[in-house]
C-alpha atoms as a PDB file:
ATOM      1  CA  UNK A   1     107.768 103.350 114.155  1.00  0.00           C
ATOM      2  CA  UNK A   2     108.141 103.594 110.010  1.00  0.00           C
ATOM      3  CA  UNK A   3     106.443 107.251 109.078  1.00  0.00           C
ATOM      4  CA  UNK A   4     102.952 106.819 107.423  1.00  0.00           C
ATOM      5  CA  UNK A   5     102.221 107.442 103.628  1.00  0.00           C
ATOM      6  CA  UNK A   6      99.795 108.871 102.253  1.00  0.00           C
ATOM      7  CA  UNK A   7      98.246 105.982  99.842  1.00  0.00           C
ATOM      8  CA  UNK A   8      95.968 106.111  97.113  1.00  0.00           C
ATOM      9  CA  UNK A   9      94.741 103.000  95.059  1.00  0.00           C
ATOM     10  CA  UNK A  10      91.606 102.487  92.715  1.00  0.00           C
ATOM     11  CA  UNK A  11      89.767  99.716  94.265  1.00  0.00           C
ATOM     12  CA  UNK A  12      86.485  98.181  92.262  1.00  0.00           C
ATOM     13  CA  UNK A  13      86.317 100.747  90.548  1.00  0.00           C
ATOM     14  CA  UNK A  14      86.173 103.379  93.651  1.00  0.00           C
ATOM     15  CA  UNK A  15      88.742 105.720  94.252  1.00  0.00           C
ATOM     16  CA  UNK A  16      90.382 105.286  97.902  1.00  0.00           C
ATOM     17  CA  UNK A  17      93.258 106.833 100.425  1.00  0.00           C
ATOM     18  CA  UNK A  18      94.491 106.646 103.318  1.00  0.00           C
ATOM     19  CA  UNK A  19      97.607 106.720 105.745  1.00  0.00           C
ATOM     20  CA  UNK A  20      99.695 103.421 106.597  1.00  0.00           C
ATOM     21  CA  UNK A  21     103.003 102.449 106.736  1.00  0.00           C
ATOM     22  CA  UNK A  22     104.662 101.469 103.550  1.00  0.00           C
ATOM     23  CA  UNK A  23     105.653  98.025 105.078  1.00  0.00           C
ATOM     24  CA  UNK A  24     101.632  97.098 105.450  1.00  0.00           C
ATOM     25  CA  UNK A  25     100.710  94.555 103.345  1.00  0.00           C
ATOM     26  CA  UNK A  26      97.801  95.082 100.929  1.00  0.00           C
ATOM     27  CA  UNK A  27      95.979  92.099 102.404  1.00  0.00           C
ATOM     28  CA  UNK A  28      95.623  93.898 105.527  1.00  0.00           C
ATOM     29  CA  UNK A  29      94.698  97.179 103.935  1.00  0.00           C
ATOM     30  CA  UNK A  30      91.728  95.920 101.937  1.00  0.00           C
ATOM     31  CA  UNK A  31      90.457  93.814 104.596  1.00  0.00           C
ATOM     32  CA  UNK A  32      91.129  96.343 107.442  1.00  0.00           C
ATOM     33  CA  UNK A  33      91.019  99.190 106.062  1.00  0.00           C
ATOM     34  CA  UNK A  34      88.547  98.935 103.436  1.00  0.00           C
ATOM     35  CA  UNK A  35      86.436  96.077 104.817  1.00  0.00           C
ATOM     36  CA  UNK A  36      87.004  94.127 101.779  1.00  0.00           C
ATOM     37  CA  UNK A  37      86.823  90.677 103.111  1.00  0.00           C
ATOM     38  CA  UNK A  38      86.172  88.517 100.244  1.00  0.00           C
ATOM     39  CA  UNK A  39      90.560  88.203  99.763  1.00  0.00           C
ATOM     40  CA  UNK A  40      91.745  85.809 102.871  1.00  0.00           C
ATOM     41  CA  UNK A  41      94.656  85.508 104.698  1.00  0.00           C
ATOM     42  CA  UNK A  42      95.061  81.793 104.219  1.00  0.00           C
ATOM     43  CA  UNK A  43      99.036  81.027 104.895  1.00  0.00           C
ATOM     44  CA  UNK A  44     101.008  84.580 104.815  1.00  0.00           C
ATOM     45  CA  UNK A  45     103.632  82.898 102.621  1.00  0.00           C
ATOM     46  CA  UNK A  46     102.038  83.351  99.396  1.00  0.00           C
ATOM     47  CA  UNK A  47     101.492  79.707  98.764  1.00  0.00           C
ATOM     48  CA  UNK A  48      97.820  79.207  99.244  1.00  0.00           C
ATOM     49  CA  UNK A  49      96.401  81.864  96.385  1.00  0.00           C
ATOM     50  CA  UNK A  50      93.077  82.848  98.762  1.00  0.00           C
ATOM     51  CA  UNK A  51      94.220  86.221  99.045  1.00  0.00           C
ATOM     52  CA  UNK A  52      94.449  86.728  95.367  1.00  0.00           C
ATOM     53  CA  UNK A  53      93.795  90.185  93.485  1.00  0.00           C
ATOM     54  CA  UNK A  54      94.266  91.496  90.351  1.00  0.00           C
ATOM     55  CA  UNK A  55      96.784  94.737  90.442  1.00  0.00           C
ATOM     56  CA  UNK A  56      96.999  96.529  87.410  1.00  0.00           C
ATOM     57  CA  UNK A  57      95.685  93.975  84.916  1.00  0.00           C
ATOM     58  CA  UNK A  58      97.663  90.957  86.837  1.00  0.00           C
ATOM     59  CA  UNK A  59      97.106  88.239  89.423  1.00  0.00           C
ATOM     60  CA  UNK A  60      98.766  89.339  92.611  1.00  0.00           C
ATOM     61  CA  UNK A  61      98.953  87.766  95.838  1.00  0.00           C
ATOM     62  CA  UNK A  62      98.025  90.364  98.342  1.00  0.00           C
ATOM     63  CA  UNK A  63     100.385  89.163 101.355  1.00  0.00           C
ATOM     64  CA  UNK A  64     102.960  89.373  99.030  1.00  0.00           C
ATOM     65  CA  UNK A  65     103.044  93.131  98.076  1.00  0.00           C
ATOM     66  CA  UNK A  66     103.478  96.040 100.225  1.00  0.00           C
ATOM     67  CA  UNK A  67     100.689  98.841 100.190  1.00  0.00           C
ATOM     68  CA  UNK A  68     103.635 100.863  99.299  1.00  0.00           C
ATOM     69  CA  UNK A  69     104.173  98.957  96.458  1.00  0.00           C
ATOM     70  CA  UNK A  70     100.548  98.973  95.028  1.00  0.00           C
ATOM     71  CA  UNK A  71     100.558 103.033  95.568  1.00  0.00           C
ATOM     72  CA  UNK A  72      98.580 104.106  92.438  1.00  0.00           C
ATOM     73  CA  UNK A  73      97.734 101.355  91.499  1.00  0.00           C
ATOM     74  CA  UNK A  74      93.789  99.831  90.278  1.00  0.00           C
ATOM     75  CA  UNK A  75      92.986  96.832  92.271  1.00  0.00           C
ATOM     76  CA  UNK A  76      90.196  94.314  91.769  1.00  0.00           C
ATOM     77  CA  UNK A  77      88.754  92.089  94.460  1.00  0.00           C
ATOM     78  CA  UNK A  78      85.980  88.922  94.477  1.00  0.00           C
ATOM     79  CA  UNK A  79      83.751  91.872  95.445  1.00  0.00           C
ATOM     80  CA  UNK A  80      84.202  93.655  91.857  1.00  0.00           C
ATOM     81  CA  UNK A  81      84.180  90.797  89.980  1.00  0.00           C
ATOM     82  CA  UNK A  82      80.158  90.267  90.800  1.00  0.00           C
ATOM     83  CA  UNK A  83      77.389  90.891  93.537  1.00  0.00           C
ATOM     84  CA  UNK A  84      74.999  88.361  94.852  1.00  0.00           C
ATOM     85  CA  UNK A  85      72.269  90.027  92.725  1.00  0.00           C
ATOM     86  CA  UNK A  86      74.869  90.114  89.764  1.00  0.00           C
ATOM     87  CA  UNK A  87      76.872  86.641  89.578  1.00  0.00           C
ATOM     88  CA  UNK A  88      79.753  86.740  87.377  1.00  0.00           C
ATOM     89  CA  UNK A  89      79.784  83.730  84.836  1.00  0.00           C
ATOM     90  CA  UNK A  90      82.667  81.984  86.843  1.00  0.00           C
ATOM     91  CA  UNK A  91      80.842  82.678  90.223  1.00  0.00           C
ATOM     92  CA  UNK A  92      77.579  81.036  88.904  1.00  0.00           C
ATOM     93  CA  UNK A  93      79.800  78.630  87.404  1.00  0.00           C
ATOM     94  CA  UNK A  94      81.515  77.575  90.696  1.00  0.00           C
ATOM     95  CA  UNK A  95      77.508  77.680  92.430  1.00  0.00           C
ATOM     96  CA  UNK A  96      76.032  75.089  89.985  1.00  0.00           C
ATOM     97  CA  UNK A  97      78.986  72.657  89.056  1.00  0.00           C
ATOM     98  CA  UNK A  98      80.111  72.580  93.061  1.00  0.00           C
ATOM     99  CA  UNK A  99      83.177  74.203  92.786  1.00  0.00           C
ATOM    100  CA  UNK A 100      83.548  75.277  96.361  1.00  0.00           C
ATOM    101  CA  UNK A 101      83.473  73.352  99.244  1.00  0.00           C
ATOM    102  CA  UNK A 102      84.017  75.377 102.167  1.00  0.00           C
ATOM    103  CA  UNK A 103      84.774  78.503 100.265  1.00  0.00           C
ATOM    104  CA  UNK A 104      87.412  79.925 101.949  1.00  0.00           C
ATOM    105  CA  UNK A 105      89.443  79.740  98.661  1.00  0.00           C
ATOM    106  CA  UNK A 106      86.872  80.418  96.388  1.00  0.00           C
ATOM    107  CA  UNK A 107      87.873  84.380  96.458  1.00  0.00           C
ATOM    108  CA  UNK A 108      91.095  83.880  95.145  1.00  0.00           C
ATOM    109  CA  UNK A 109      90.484  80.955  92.565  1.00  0.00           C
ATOM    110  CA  UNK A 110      87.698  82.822  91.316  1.00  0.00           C
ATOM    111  CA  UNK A 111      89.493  85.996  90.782  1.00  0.00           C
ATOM    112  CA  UNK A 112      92.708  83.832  89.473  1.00  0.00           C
ATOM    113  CA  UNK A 113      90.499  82.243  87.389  1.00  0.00           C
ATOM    114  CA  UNK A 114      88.969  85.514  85.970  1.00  0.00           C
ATOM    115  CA  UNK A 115      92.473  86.425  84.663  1.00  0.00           C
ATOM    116  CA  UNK A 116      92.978  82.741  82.871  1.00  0.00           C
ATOM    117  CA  UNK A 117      89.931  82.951  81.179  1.00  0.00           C
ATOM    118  CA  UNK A 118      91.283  86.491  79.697  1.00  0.00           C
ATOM    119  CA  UNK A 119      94.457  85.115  78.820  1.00  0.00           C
ATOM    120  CA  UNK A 120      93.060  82.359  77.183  1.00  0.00           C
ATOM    121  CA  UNK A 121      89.499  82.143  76.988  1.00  0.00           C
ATOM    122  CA  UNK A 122      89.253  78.778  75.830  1.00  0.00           C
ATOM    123  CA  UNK A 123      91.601  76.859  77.665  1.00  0.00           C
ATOM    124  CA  UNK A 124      91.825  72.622  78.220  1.00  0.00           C
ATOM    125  CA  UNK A 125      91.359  71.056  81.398  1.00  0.00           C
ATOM    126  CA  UNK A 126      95.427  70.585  81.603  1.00  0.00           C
ATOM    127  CA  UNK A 127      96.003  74.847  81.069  1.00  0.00           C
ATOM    128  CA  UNK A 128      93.195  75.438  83.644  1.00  0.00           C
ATOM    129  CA  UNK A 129      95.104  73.231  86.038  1.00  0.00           C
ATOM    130  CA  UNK A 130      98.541  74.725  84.994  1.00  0.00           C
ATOM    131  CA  UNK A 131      96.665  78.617  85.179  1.00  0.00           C
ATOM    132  CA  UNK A 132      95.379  77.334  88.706  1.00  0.00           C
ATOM    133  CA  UNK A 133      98.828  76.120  90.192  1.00  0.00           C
ATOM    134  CA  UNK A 134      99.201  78.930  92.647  1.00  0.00           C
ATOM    135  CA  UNK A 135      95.598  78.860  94.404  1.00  0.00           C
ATOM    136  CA  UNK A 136      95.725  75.931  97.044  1.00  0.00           C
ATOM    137  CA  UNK A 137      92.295  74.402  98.052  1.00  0.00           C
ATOM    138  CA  UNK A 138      92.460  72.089 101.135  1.00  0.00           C
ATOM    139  CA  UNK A 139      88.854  71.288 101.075  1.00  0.00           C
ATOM    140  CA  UNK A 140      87.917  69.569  97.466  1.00  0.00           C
ATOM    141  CA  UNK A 141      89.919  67.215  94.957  1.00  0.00           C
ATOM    142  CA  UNK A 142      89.906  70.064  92.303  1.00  0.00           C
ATOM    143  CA  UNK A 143      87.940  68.187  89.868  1.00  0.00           C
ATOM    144  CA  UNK A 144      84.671  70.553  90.360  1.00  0.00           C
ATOM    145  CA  UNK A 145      86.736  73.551  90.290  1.00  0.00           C
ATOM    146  CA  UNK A 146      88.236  72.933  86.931  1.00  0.00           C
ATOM    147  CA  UNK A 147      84.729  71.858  85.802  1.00  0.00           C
ATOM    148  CA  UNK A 148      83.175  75.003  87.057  1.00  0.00           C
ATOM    149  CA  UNK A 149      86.192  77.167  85.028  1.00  0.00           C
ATOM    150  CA  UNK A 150      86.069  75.009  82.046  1.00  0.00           C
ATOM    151  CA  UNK A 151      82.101  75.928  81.921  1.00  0.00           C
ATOM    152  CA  UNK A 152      82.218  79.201  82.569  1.00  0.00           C
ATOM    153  CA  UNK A 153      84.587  79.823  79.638  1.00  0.00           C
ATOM    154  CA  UNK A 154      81.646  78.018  77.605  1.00  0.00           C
ATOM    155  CA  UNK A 155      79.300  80.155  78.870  1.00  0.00           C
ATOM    156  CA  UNK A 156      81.454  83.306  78.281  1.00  0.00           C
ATOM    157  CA  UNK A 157      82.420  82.582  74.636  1.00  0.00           C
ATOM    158  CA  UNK A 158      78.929  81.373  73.609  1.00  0.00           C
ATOM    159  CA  UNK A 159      77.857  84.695  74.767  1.00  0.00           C
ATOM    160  CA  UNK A 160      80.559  86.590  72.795  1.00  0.00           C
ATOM    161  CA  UNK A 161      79.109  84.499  69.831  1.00  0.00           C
ATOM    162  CA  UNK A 162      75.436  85.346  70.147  1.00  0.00           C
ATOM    163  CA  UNK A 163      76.542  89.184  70.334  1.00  0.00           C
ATOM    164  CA  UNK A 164      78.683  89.250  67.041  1.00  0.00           C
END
């Protein structure tokens, strides 16, 4: 058996460490370990985008990267992005323009999405679909999840407009 590390990440905004092989996958240590279950393990190939994170300022697919490899590093999940008392403009988004179906993607597009709309935070329908190629959703015809992006960037820039 591979010795353990000693691992420490920033996660939400929370400092947190722990021992576990390098070869874990962060998936499993933030659901596991950290009872962070908002990121799913949809497919295990990286294909499906549900257990999407953002590592260091990018997009990351958590079954894809070794705890090892995130050592250090500051993590976001769905569950710093908002709280149910405390919607985030793309989670309220996705609520009122039926962007989820079954919502077992929902984590990961959301937090995908929360990167597009930094990268660009007025992007067209076609660069939301582009920005959105990596999260899978088996459940709706996509239509309602671009809507719910596309209005949440609205909602975001209207609000940077009333504060200038």
């Amino acid at each position: 058996m591979p010795d353990k590390m000693h691992v420490k990440l920033t996660v939400n905004g929370e400092a947190q460490e722990f021992l576990a092989e390098p070869r874990e996958l962060l998936i499993y240590a933030l659901r596991e370990r950290l009872n962070l279950t908002g990121p799913h393990v949809g497919c295990d190939t990286s294909h499906c985008g549900a257990c999407t994170v953002i590592v260091d300022g990018k997009t990351v697919k958590s079954c894809t990267l070794f705890v090892a490899q995130a050592n250090g590093a500051e993590i976001t999940t769905i569950e710093g992005l908002g709280s149910p008392d405390d919607l985030s403009p793309l989670q309220r988004a996705f609520r009122e323009h039926h962007g989820l179906q079954c919502g077992f993607c929902t984590p990961g597009m959301i937090t995908r999405a929360t990167k597009l709309l930094e990268e660009n935070p007025t992007p067209t329908e076609e660069e939301v679909r582009f920005g959105m190629a990596g999260n899978l959703c088996r459940c709706t015809g996509y239509q309602n999840i671009v809507k719910s992006i596309l209005a949440a960037a609205a909602e975001i820039n209207a609000a940077k407009e009333a504060a200038e």
